[in-house]
C-alpha atoms as a PDB file:
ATOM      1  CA  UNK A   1     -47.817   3.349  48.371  1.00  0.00           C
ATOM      2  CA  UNK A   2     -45.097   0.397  48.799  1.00  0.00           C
ATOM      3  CA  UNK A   3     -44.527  -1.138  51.980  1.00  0.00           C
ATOM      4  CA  UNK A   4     -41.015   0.179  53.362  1.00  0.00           C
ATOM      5  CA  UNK A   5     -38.286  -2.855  53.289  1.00  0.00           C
ATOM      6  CA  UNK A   6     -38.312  -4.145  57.110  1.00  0.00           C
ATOM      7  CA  UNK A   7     -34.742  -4.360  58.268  1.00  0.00           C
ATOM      8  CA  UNK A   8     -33.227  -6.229  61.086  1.00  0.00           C
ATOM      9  CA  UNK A   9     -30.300  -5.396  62.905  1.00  0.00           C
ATOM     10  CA  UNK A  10     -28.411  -8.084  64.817  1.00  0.00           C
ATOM     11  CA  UNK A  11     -25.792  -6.746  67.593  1.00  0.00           C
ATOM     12  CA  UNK A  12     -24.880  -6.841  70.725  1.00  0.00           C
ATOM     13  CA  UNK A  13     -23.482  -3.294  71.280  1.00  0.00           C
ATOM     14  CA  UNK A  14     -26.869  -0.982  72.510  1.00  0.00           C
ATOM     15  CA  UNK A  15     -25.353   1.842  70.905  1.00  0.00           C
ATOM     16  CA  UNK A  16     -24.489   0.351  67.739  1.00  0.00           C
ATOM     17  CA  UNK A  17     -28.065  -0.994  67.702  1.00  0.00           C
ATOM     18  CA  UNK A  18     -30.276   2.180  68.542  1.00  0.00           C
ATOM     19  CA  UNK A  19     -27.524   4.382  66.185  1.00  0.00           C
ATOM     20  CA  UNK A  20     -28.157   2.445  62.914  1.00  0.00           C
ATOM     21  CA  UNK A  21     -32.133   2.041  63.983  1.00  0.00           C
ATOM     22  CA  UNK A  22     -32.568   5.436  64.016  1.00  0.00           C
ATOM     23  CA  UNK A  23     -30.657   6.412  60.793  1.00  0.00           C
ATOM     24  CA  UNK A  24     -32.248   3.374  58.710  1.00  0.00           C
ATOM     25  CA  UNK A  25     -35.737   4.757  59.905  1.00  0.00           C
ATOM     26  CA  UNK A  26     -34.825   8.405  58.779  1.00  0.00           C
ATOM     27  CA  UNK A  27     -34.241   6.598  55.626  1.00  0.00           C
ATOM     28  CA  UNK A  28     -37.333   5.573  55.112  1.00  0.00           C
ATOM     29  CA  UNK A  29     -36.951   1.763  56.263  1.00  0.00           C
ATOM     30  CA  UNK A  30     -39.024  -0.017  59.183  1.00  0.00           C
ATOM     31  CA  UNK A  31     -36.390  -1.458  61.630  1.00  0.00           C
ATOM     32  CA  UNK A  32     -36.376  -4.066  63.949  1.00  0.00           C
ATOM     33  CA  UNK A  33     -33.257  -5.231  66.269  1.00  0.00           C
ATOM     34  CA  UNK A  34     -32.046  -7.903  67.960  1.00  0.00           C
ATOM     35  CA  UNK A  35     -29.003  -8.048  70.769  1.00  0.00           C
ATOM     36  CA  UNK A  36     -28.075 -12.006  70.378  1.00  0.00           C
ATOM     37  CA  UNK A  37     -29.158 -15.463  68.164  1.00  0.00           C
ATOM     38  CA  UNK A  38     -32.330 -16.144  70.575  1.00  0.00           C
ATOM     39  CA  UNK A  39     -34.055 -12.460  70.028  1.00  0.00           C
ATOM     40  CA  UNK A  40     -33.194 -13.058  66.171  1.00  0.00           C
ATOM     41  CA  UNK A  41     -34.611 -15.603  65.922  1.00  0.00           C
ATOM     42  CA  UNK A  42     -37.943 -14.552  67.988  1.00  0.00           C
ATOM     43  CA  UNK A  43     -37.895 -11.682  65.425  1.00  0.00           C
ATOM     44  CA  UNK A  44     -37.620 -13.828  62.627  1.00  0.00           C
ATOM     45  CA  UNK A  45     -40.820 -15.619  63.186  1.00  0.00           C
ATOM     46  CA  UNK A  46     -42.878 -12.830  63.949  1.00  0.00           C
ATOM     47  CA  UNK A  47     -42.294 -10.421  61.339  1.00  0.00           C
ATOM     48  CA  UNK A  48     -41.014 -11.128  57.446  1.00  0.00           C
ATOM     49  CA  UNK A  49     -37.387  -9.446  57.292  1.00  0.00           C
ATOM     50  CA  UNK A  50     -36.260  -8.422  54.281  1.00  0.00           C
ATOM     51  CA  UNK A  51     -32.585  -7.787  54.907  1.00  0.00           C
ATOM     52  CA  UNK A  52     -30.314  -8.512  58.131  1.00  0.00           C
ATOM     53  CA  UNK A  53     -27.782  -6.797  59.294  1.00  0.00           C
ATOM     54  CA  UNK A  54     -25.605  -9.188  61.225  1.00  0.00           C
ATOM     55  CA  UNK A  55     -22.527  -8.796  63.776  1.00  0.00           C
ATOM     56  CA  UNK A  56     -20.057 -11.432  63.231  1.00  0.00           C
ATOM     57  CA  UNK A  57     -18.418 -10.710  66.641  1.00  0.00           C
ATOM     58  CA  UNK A  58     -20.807 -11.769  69.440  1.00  0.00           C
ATOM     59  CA  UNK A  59     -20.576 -13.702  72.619  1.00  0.00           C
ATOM     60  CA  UNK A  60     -21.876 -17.182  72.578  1.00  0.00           C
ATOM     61  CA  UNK A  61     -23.379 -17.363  69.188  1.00  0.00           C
ATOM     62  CA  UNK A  62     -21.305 -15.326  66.792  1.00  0.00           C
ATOM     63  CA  UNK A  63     -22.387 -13.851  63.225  1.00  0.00           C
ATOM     64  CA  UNK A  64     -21.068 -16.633  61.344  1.00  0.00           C
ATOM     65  CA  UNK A  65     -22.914 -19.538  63.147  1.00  0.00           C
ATOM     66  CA  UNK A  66     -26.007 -17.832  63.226  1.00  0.00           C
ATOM     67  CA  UNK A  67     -25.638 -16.940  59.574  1.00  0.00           C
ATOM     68  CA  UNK A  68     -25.255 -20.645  58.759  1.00  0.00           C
ATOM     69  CA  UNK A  69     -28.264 -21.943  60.371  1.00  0.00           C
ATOM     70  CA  UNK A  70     -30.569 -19.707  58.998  1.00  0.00           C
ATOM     71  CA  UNK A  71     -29.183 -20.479  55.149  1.00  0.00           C
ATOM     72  CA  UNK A  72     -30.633 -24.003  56.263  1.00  0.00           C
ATOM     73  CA  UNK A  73     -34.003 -22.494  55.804  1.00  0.00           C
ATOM     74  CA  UNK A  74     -34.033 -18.802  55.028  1.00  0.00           C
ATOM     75  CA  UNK A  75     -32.937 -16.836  51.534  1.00  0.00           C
ATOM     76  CA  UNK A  76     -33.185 -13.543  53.476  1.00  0.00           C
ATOM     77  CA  UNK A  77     -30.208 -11.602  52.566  1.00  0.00           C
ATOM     78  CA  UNK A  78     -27.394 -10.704  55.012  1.00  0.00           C
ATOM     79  CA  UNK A  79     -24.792  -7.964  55.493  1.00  0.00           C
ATOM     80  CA  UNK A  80     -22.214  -8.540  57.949  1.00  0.00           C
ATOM     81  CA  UNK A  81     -20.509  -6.459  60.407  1.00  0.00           C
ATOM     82  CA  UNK A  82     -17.301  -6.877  61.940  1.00  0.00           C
ATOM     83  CA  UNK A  83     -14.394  -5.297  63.794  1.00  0.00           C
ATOM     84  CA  UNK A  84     -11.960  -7.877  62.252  1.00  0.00           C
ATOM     85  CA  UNK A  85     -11.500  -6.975  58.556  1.00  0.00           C
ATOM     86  CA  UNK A  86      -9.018  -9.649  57.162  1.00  0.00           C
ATOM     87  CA  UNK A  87      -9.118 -10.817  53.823  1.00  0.00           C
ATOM     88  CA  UNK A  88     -10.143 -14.741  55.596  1.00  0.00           C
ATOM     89  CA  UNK A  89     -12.744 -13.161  58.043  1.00  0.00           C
ATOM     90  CA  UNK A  90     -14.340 -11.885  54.635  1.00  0.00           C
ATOM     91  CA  UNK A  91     -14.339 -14.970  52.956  1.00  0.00           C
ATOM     92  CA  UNK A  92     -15.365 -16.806  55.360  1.00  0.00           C
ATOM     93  CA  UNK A  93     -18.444 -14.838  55.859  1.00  0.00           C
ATOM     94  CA  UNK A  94     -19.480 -14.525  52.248  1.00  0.00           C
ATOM     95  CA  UNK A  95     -18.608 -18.478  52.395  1.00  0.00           C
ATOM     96  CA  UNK A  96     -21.192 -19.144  55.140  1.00  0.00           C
ATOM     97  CA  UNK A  97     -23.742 -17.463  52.710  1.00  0.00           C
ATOM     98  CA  UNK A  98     -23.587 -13.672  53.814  1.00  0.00           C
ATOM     99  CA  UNK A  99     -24.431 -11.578  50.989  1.00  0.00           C
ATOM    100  CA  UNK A 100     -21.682  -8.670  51.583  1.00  0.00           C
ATOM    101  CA  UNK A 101     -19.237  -7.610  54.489  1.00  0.00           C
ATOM    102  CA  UNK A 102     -18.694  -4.273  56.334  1.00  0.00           C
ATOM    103  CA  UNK A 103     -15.685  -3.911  58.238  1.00  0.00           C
ATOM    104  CA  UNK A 104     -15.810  -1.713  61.413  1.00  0.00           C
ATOM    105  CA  UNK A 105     -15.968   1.457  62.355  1.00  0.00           C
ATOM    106  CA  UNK A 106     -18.231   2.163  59.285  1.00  0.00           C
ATOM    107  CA  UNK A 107     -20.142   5.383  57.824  1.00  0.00           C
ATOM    108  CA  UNK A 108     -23.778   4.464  58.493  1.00  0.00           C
ATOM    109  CA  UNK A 109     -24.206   6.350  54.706  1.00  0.00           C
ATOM    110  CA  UNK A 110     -21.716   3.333  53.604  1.00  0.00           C
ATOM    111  CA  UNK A 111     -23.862   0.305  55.130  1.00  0.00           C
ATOM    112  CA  UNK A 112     -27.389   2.522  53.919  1.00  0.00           C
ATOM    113  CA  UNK A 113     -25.722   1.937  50.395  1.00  0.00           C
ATOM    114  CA  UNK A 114     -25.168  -1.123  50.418  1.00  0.00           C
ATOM    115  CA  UNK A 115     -28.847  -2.448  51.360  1.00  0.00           C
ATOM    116  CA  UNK A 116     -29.893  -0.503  48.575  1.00  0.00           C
ATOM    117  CA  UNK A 117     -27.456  -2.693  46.166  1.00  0.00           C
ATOM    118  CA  UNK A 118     -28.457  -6.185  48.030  1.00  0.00           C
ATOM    119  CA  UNK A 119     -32.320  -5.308  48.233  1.00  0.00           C
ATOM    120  CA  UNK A 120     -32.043  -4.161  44.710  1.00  0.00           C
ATOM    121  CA  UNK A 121     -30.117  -6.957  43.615  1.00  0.00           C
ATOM    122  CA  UNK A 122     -32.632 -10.194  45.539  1.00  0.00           C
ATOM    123  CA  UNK A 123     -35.669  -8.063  44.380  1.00  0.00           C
ATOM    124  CA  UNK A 124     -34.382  -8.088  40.601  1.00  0.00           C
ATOM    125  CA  UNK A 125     -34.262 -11.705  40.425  1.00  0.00           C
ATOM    126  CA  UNK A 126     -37.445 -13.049  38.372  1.00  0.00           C
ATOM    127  CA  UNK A 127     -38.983 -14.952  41.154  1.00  0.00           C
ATOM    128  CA  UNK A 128     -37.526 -14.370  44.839  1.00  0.00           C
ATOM    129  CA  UNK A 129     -36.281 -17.850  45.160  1.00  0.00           C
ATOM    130  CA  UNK A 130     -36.977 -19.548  48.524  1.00  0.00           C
ATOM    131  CA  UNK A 131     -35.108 -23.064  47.455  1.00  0.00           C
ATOM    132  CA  UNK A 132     -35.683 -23.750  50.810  1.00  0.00           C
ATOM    133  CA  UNK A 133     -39.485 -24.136  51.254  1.00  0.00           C
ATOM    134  CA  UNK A 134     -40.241 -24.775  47.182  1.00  0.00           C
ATOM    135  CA  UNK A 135     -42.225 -27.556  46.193  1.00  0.00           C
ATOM    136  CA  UNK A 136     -40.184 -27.483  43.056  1.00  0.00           C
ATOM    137  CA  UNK A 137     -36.737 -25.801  42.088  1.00  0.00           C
ATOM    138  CA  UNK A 138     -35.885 -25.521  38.355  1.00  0.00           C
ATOM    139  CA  UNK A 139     -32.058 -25.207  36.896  1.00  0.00           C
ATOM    140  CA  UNK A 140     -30.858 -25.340  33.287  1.00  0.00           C
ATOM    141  CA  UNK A 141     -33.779 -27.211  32.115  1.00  0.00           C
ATOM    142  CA  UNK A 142     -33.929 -30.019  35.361  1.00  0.00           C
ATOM    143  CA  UNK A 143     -36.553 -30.144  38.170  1.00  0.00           C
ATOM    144  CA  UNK A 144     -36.234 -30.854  41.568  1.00  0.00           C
ATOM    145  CA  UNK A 145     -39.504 -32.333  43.432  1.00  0.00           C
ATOM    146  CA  UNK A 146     -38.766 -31.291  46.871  1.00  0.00           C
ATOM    147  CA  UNK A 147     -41.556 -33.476  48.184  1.00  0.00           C
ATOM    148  CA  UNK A 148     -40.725 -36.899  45.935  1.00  0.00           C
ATOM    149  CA  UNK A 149     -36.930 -35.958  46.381  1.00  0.00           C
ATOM    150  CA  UNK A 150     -36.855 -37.022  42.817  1.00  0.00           C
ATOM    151  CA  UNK A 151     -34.981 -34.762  39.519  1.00  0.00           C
ATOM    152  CA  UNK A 152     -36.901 -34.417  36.513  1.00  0.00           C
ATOM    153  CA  UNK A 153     -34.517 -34.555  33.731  1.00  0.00           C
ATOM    154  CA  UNK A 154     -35.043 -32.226  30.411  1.00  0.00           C
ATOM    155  CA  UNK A 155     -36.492 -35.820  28.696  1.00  0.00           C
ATOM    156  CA  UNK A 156     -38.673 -36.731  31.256  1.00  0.00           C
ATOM    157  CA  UNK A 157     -36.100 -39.051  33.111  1.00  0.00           C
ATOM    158  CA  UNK A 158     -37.388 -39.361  36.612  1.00  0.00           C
ATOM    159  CA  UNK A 159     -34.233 -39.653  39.053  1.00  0.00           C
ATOM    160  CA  UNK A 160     -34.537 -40.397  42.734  1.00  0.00           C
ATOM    161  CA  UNK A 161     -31.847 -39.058  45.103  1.00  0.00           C
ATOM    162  CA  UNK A 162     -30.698 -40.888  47.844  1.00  0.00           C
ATOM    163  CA  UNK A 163     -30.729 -38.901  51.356  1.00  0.00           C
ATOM    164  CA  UNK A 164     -27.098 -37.273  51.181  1.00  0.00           C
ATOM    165  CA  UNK A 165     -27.280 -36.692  47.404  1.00  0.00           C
ATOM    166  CA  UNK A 166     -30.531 -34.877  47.507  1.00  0.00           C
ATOM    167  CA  UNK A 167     -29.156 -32.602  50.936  1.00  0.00           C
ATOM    168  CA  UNK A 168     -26.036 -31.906  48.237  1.00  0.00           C
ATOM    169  CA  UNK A 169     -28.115 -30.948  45.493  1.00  0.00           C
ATOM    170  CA  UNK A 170     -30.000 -28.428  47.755  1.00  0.00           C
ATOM    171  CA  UNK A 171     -27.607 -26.456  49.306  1.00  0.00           C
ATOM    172  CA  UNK A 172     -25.975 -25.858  45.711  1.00  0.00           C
ATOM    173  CA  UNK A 173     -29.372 -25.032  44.505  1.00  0.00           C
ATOM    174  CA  UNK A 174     -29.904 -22.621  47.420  1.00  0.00           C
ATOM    175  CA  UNK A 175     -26.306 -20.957  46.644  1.00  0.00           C
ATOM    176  CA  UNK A 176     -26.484 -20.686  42.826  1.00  0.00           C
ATOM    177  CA  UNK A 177     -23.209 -19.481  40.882  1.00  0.00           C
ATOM    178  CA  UNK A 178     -21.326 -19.326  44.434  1.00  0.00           C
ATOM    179  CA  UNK A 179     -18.421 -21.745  44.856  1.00  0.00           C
ATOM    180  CA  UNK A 180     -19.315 -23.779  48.464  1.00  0.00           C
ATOM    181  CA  UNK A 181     -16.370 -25.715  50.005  1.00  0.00           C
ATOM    182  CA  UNK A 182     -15.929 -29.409  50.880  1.00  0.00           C
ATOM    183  CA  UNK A 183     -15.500 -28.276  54.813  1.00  0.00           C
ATOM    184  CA  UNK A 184     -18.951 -26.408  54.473  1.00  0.00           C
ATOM    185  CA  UNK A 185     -20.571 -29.243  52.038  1.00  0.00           C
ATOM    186  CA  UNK A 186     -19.478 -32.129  54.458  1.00  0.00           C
ATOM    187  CA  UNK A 187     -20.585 -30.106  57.584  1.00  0.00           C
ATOM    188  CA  UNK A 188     -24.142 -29.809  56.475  1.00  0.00           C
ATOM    189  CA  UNK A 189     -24.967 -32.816  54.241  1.00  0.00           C
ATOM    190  CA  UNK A 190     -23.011 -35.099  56.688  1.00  0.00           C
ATOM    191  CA  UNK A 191     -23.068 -33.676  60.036  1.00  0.00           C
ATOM    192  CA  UNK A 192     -19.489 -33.759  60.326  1.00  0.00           C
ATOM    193  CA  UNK A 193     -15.972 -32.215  60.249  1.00  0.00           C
ATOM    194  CA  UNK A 194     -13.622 -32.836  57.705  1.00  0.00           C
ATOM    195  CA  UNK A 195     -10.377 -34.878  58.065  1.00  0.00           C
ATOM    196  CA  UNK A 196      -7.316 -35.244  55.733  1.00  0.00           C
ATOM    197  CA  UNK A 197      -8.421 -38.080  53.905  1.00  0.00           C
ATOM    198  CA  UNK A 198     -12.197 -37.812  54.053  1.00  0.00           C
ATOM    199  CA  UNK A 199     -13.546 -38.002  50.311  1.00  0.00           C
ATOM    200  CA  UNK A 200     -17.428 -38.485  50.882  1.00  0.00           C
ATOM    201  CA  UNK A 201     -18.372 -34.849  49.795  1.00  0.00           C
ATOM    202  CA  UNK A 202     -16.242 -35.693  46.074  1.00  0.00           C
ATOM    203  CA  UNK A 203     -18.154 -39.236  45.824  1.00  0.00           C
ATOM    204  CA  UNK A 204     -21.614 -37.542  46.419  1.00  0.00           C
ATOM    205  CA  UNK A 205     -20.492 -34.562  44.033  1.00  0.00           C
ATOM    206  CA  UNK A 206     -19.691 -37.645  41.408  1.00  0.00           C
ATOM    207  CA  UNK A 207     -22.284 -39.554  41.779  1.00  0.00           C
ATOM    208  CA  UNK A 208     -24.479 -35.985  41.114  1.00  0.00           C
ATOM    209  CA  UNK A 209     -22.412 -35.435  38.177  1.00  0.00           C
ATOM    210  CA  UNK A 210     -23.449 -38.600  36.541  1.00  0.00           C
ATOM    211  CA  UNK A 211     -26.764 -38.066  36.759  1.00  0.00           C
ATOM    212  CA  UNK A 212     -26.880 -34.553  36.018  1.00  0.00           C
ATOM    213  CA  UNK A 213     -25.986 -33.061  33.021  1.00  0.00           C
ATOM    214  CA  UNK A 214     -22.235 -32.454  32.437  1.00  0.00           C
ATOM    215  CA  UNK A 215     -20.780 -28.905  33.742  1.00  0.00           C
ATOM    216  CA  UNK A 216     -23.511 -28.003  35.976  1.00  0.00           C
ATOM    217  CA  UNK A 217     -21.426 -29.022  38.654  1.00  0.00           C
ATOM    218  CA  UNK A 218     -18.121 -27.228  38.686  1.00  0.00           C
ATOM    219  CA  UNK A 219     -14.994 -27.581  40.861  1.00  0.00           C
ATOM    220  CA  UNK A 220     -13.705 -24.385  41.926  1.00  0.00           C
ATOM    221  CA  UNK A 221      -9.966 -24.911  42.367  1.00  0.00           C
ATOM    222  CA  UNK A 222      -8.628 -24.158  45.974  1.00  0.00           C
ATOM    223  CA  UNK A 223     -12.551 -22.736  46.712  1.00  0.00           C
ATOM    224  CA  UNK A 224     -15.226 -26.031  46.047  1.00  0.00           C
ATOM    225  CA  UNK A 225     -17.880 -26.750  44.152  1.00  0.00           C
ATOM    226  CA  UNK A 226     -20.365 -24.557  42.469  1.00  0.00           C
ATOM    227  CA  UNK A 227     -23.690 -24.901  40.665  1.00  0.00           C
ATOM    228  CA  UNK A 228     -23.112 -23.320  37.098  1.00  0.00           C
ATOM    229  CA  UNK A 229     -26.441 -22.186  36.258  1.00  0.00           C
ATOM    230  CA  UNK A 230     -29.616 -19.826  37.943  1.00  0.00           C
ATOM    231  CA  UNK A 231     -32.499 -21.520  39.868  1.00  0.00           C
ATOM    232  CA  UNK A 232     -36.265 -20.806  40.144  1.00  0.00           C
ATOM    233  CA  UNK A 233     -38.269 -21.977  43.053  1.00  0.00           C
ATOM    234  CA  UNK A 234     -42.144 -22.554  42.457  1.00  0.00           C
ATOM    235  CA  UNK A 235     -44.990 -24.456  44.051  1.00  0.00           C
ATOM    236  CA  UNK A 236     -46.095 -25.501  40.984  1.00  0.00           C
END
């Protein structure tokens, strides 16, 4: 017999937190929870989570903060709850690398649902790619060498990344086929906001582009850029 998927709630509401514990065991999942970013976190490194369920409004650190930092080194899929429904709370969410978005109040049967689709979804894909901790990541015929920080090319071209290039090329590789924007891009490859006339993320995505081959970088207009194509991590 399988292992049950382990499930991790993240919310700062008691009630909310024992309610959706107890009806996610019932259906046949083993839960964990979590009232804030700090127990997460603990939870996080003791057990393997398959799925988290994650409250975007908490005090101190909220959903979406918390939700970024662990896409710096975590696949693990996320569901987000929220009291705020609005069309830019939504995209927002699925923008910091949530994986779908549940307004509240909710029908517990509604969120049960929609773990099945995720969990179904990340445990269809043909290896359960952890970008993040891969030796090597593979996309439309290129390699990435994690270690050398170096692309393979499809005829053997070895091409070595400088520092913000190869931090680019990873966070599109960890969010295949999902248009990423310039405020998110220049927040986490250079550690900084974005200003009016700041163009650094569009002369890293060029210089990508000429290396790569053409169209696997695509601008998404009004959205950002997006890696066209599927990736595979391996160690090998």
């Amino acid at each position: 017999m399988s292992k049950p998927d382990h499930l991790l709630i993240v919310d700062d509401d008691p009630e909310i937190r024992q309610l959706l514990a107890e009806y996610l065991r019932d259906a046949g999942y083993q839960v964990s929870t979590a009232c804030d970013g700090k127990e997460m976190r603990r939870r996080l490194e003791l057990n393997v989570i398959d799925l988290i369920v994650l409250d975007l409004m908490m005090p101190g650190e909220d959903g979406l903060s918390l939700c970024t930092q662990l896409r710096l080194t975590s696949n693990t899929p996320v569901i987000m709850l929220t009291a705020r429904g609005s069309l830019i709370d939504r995209i927002i969410g699925l923008e910091m690398g949530a994986d779908d978005y549940l307004p509240k109040p909710f029908d517990p049967r509604e969120l049960l649902v929609r773990i099945k689709v995720v969990l179904r979804r990340v445990q269809s894909f043909p290896t359960r790619a952890r970008v993040d901790e891969a030796a090597f990541v593979r996309f439309d015929d290129w390699q990435l060498d994690t270690r050398a920080r170096q692309v393979l090319s499809p005829s053997g071209v070895v091409i070595s990344l400088g520092n913000s290039d190869y931090r680019l090329l990873r966070l599109l590789l960890q969010h295949p086929n999902r248009p990423l924007s310039r405020d998110f891009l220049l927040n986490h490859v250079f550690e900084k906001d974005s200003t009016p006339f700041d163009r650094s993320i569009d002369v890293c995505v060029s210089r990508l582009r000429q290396q790569l081959a053409p169209g696997l970088i695509k601008t998404v207009r009004n959205e950002g850029y997006m890696l066209t194509c599927a990736t595979v991590a391996s160690e090998s």
